[in-house]
PDB file of N, CA and C in Angstrom:
ATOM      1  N   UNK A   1     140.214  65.361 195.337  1.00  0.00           N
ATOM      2  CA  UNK A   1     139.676  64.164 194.703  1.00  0.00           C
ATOM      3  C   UNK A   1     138.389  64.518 193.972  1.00  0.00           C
ATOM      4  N   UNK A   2     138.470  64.170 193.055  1.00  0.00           N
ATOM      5  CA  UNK A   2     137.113  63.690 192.176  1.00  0.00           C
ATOM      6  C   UNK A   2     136.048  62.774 191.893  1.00  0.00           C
ATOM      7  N   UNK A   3     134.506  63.208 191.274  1.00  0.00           N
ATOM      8  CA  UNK A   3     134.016  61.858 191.242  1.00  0.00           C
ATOM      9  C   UNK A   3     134.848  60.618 190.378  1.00  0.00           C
ATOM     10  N   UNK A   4     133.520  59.354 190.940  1.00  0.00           N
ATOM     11  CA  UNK A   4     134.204  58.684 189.970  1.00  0.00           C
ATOM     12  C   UNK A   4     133.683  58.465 188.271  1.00  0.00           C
ATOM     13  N   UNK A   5     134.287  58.041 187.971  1.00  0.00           N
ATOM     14  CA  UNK A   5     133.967  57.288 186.271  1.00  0.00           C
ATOM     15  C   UNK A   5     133.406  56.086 186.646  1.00  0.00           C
ATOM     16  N   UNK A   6     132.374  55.923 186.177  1.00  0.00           N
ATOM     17  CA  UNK A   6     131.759  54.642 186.778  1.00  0.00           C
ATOM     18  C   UNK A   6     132.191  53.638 186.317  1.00  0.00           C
ATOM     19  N   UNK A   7     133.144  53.229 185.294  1.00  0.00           N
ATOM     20  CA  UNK A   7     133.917  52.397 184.560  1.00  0.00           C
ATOM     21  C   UNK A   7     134.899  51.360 185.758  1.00  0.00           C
ATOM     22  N   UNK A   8     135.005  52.354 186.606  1.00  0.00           N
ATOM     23  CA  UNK A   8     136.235  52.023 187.853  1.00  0.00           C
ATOM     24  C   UNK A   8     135.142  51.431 188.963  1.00  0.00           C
ATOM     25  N   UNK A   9     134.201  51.023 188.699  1.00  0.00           N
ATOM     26  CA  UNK A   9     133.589  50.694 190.045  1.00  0.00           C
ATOM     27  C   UNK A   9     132.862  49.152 189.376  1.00  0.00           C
ATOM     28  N   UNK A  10     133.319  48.741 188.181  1.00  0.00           N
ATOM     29  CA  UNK A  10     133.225  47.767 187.513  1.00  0.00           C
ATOM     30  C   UNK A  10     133.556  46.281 188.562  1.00  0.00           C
ATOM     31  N   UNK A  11     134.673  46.399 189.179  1.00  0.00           N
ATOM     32  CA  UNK A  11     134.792  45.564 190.274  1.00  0.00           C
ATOM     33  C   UNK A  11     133.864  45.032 191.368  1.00  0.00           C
ATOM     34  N   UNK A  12     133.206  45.869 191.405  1.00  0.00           N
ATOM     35  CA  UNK A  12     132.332  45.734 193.044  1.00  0.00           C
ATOM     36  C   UNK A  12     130.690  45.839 192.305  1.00  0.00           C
ATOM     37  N   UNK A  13     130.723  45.570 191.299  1.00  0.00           N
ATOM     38  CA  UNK A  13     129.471  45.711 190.813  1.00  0.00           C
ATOM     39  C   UNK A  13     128.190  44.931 191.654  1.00  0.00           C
ATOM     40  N   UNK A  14     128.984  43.436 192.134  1.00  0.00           N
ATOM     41  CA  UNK A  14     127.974  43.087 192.674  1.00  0.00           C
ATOM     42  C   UNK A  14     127.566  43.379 194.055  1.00  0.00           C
ATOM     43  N   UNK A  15     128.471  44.201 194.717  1.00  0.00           N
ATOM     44  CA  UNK A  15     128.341  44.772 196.216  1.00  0.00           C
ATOM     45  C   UNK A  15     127.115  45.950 195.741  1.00  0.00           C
ATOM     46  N   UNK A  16     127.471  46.503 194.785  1.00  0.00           N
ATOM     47  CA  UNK A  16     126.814  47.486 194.368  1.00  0.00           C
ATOM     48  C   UNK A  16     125.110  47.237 193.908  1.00  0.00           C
ATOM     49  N   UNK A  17     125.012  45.924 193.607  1.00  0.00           N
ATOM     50  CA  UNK A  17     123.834  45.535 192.987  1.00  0.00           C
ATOM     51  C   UNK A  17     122.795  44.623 194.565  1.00  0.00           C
ATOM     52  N   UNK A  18     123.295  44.129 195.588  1.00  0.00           N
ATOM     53  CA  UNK A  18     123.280  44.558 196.943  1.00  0.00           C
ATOM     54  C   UNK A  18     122.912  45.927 197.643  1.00  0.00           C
ATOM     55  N   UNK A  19     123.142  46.244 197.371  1.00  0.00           N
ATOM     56  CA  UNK A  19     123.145  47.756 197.788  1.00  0.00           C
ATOM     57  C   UNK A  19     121.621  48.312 197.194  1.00  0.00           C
ATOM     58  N   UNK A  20     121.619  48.515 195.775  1.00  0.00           N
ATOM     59  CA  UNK A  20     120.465  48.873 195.346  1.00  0.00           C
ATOM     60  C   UNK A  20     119.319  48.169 196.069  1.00  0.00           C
ATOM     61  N   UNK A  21     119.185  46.734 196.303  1.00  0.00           N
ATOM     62  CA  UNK A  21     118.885  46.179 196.820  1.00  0.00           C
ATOM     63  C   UNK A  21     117.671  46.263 197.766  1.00  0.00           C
ATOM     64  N   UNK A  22     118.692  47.012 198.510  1.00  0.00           N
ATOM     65  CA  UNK A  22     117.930  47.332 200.260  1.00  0.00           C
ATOM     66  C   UNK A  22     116.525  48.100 200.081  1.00  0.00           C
ATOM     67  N   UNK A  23     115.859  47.973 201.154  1.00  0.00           N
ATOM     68  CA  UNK A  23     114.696  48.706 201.253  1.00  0.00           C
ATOM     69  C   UNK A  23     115.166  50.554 201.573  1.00  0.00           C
ATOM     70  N   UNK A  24     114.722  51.452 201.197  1.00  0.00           N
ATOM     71  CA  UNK A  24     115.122  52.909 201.268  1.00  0.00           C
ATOM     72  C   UNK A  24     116.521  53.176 200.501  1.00  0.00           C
ATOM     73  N   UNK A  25     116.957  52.616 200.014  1.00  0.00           N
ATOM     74  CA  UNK A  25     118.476  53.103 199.292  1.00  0.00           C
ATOM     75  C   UNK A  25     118.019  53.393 197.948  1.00  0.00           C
ATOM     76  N   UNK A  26     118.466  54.590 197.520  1.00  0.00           N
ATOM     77  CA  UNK A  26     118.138  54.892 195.706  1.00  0.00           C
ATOM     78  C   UNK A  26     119.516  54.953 195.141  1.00  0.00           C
ATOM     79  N   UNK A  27     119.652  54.670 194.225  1.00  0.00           N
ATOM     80  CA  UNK A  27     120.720  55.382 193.045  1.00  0.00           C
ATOM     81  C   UNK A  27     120.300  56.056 192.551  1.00  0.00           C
ATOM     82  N   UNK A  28     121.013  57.329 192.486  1.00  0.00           N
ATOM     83  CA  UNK A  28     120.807  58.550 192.601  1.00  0.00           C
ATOM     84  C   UNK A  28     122.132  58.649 190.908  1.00  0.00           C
ATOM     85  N   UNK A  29     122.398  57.883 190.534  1.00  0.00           N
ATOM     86  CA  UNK A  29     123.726  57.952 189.632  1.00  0.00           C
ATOM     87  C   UNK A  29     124.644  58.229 189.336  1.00  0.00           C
ATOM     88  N   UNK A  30     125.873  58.189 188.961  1.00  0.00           N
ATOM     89  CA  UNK A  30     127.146  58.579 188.961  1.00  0.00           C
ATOM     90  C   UNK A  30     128.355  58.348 190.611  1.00  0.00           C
ATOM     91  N   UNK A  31     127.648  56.997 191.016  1.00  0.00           N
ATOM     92  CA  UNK A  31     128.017  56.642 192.056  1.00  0.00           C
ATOM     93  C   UNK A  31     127.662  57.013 193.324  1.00  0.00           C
ATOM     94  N   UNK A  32     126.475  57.635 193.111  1.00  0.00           N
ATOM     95  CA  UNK A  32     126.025  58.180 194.804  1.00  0.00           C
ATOM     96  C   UNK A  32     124.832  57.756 194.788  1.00  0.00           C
ATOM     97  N   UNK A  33     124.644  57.216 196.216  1.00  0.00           N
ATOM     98  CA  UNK A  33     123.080  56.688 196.844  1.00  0.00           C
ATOM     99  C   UNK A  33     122.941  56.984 197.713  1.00  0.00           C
ATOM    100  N   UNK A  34     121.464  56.932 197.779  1.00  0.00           N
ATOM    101  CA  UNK A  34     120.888  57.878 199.210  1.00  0.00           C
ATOM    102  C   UNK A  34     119.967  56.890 200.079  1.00  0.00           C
ATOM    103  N   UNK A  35     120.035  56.573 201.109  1.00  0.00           N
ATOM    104  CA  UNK A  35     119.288  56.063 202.068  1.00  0.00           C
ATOM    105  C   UNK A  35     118.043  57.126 202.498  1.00  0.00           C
ATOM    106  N   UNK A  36     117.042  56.311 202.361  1.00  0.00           N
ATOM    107  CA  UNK A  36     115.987  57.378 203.413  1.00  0.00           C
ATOM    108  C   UNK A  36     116.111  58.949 202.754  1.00  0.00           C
ATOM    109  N   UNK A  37     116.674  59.031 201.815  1.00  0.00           N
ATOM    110  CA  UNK A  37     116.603  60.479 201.156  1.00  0.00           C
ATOM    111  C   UNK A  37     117.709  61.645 201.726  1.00  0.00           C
ATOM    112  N   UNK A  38     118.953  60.237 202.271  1.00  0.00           N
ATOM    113  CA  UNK A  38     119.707  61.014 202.888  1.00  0.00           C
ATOM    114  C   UNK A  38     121.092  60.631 202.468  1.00  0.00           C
ATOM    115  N   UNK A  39     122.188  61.110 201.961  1.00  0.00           N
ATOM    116  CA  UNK A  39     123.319  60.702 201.510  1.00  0.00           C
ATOM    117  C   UNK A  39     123.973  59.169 202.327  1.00  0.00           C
ATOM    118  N   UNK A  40     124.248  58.639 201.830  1.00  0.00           N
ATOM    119  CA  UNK A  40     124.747  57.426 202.557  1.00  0.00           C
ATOM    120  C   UNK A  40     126.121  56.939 201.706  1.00  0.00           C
ATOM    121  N   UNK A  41     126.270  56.760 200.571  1.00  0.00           N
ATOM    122  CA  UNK A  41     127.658  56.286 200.056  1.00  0.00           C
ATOM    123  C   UNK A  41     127.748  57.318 198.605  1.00  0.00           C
ATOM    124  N   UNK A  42     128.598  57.100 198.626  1.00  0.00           N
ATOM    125  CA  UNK A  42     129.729  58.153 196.836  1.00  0.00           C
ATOM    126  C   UNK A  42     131.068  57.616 196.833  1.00  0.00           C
ATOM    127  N   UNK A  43     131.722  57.514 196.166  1.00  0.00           N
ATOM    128  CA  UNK A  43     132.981  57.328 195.633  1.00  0.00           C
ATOM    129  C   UNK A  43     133.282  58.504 194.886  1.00  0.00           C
ATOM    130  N   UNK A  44     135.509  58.813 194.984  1.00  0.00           N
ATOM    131  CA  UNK A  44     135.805  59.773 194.801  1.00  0.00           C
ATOM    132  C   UNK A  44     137.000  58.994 194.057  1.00  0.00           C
ATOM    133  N   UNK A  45     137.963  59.767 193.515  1.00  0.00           N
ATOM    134  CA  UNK A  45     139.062  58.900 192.492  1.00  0.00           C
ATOM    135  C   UNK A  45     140.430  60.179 192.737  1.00  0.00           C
ATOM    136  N   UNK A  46     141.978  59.721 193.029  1.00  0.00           N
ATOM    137  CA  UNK A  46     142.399  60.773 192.761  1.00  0.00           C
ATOM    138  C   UNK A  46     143.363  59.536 191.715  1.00  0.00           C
ATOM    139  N   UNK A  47     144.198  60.177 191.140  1.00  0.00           N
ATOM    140  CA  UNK A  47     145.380  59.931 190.435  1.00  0.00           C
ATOM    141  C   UNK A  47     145.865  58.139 190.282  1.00  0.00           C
ATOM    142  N   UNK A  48     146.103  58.189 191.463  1.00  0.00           N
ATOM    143  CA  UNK A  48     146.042  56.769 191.960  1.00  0.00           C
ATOM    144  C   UNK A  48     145.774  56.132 193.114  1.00  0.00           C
ATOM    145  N   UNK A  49     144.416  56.772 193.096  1.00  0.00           N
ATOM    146  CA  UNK A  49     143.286  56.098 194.245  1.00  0.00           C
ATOM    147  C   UNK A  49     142.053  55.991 193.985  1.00  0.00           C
ATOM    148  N   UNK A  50     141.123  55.023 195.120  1.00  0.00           N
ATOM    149  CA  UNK A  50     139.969  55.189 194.582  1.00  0.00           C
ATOM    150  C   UNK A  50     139.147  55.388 196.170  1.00  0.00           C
ATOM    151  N   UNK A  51     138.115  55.608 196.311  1.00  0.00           N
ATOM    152  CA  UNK A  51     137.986  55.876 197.767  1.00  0.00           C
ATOM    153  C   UNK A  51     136.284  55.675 197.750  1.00  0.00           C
ATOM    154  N   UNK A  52     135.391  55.209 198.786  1.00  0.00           N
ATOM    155  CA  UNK A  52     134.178  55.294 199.288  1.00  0.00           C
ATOM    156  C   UNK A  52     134.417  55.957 200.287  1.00  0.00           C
ATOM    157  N   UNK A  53     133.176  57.227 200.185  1.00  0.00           N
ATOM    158  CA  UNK A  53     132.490  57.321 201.354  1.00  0.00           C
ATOM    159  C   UNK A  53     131.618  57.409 201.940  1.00  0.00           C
ATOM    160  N   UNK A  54     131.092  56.394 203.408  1.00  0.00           N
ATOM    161  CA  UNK A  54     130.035  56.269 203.903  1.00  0.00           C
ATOM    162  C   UNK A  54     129.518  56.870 204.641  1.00  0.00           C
ATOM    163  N   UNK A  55     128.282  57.229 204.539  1.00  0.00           N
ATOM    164  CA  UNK A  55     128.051  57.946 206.015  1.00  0.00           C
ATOM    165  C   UNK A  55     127.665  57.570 207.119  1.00  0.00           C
ATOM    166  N   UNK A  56     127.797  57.765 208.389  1.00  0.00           N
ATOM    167  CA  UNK A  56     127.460  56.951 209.379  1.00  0.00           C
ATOM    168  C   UNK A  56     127.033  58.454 210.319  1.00  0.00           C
ATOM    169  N   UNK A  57     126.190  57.971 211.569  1.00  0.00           N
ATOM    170  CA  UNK A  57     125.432  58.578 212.348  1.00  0.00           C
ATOM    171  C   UNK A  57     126.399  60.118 212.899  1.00  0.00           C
ATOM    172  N   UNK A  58     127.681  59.672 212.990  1.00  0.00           N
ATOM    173  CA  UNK A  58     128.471  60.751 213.717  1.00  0.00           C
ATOM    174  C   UNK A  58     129.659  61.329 212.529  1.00  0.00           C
ATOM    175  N   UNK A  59     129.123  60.909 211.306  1.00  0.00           N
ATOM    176  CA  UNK A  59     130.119  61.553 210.142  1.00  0.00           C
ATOM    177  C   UNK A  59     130.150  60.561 209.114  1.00  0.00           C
ATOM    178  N   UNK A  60     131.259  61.123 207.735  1.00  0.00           N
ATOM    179  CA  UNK A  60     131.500  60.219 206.934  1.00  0.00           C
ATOM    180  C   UNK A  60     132.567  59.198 207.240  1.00  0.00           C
ATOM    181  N   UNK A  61     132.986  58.237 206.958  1.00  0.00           N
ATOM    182  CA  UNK A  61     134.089  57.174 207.205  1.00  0.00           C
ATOM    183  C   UNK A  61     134.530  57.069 205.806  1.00  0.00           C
ATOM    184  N   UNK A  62     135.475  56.942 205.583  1.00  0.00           N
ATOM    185  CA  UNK A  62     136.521  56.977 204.073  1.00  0.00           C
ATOM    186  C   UNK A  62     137.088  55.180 204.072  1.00  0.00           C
ATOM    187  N   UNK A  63     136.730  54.577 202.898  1.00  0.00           N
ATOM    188  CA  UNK A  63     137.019  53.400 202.651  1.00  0.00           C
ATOM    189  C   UNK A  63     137.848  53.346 201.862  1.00  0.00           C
ATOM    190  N   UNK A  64     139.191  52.982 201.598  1.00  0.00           N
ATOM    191  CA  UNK A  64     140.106  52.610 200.987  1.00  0.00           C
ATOM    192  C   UNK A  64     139.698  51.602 199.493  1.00  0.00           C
ATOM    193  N   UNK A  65     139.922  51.626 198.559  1.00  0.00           N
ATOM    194  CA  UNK A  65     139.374  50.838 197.254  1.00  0.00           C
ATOM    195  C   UNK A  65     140.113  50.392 196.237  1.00  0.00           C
ATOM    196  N   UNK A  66     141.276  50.097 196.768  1.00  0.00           N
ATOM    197  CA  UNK A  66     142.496  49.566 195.545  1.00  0.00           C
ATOM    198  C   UNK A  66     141.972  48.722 194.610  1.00  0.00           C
ATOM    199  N   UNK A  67     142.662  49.103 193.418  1.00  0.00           N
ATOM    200  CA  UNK A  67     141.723  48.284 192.021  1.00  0.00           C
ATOM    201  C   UNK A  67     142.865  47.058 191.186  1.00  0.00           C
ATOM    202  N   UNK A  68     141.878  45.970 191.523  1.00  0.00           N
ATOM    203  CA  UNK A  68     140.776  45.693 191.513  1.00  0.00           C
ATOM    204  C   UNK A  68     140.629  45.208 193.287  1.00  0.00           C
ATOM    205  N   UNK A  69     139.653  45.856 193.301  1.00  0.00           N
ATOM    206  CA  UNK A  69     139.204  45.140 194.961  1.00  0.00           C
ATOM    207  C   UNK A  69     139.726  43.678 195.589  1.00  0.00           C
ATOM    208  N   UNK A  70     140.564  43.225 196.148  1.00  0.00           N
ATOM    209  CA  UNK A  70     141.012  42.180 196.628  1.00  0.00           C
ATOM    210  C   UNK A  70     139.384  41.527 197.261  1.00  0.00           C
ATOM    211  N   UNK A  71     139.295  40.064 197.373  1.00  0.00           N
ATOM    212  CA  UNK A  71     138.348  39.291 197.961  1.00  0.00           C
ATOM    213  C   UNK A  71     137.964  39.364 199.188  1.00  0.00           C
ATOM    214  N   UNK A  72     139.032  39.672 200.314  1.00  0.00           N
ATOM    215  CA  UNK A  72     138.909  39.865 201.397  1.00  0.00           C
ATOM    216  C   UNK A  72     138.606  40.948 201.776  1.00  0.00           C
ATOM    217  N   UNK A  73     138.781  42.666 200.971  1.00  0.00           N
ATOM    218  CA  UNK A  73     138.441  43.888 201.467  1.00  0.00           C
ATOM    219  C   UNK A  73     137.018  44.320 200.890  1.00  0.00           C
ATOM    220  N   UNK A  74     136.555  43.345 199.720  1.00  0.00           N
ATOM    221  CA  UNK A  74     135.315  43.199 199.319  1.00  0.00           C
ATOM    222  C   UNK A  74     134.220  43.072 200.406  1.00  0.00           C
ATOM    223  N   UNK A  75     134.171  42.137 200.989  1.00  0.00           N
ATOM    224  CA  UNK A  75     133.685  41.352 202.145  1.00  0.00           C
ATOM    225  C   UNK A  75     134.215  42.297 203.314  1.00  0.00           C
ATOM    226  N   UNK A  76     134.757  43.151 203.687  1.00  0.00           N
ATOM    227  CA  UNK A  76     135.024  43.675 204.704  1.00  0.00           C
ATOM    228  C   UNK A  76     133.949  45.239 204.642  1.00  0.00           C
ATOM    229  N   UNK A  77     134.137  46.015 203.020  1.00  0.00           N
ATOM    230  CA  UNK A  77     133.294  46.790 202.171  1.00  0.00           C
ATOM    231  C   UNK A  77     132.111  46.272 202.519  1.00  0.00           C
ATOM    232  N   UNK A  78     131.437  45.080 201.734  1.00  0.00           N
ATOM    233  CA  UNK A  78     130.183  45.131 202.156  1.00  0.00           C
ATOM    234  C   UNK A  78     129.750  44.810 203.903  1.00  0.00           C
ATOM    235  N   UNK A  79     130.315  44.556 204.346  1.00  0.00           N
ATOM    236  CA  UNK A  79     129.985  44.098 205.949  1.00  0.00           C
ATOM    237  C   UNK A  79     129.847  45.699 206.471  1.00  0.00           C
ATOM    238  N   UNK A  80     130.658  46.209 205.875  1.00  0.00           N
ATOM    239  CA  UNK A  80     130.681  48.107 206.869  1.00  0.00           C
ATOM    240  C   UNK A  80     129.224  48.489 205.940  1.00  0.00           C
ATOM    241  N   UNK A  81     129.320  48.488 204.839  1.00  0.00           N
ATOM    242  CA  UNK A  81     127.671  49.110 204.215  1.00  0.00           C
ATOM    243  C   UNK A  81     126.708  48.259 204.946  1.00  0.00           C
ATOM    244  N   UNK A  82     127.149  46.988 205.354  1.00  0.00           N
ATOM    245  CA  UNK A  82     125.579  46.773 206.029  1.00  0.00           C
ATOM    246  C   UNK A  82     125.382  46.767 207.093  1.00  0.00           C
ATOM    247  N   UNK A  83     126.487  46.660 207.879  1.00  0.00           N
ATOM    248  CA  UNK A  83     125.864  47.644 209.340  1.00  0.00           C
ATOM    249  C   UNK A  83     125.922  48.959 209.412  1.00  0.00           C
ATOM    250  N   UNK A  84     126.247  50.139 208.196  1.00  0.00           N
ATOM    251  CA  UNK A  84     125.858  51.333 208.610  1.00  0.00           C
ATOM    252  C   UNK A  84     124.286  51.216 208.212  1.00  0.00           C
ATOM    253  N   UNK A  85     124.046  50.702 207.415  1.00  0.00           N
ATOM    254  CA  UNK A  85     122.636  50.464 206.871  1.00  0.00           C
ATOM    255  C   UNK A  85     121.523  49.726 207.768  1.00  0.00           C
ATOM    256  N   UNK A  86     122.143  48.846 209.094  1.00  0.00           N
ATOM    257  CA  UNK A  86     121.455  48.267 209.579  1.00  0.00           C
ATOM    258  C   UNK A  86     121.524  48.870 211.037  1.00  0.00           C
ATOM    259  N   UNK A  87     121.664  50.237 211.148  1.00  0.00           N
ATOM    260  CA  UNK A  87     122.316  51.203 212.068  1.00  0.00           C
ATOM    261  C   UNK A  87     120.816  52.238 211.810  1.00  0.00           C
ATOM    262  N   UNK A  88     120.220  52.162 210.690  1.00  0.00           N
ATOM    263  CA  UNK A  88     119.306  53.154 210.112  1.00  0.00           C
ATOM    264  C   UNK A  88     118.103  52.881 210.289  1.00  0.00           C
TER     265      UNK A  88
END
């Protein structure tokens, strides 16, 4: 898998604009941000997928990202970024 095209993350823009948000999180660009100066989320793209991944205390966790993001896995997306974030 590859990065992404940031074109494809057009969906979740506003999870994403949340995100910037937080106190210690940077965008770092091209879809990766860093908490505390420490990797915390990126997105990867293959063929016909799209994928987040977060990091959490004991590894990364891989988020599933079918396009366009359904309403309900939106809300499931941001609920996992904010308790890994509220984990920190």
């Amino acid at each position: 898998m590859s990065r992404i095209d940031l074109a494809r993350l057009d969906d979740i823009a506003d999870v994403l604009q949340q995100v910037r948000s937080w106190d210690g999180v940077e965008d770092r660009g091209g879809g990766t941000f860093y908490l505390k100066r420490k990797p915390y989320l990126h997105f990867h793209v293959g063929q016909d997928s799209r994928r987040a991944d977060i990091r959490r205390f004991d590894g990364w966790v891989q988020f599933d990202l079918p396009e366009p993001l359904p309403a309900g896995l939106k809300q499931e997306f941001l609920v996992l970024l904010e308790d890994e974030y509220a984990g920190r």
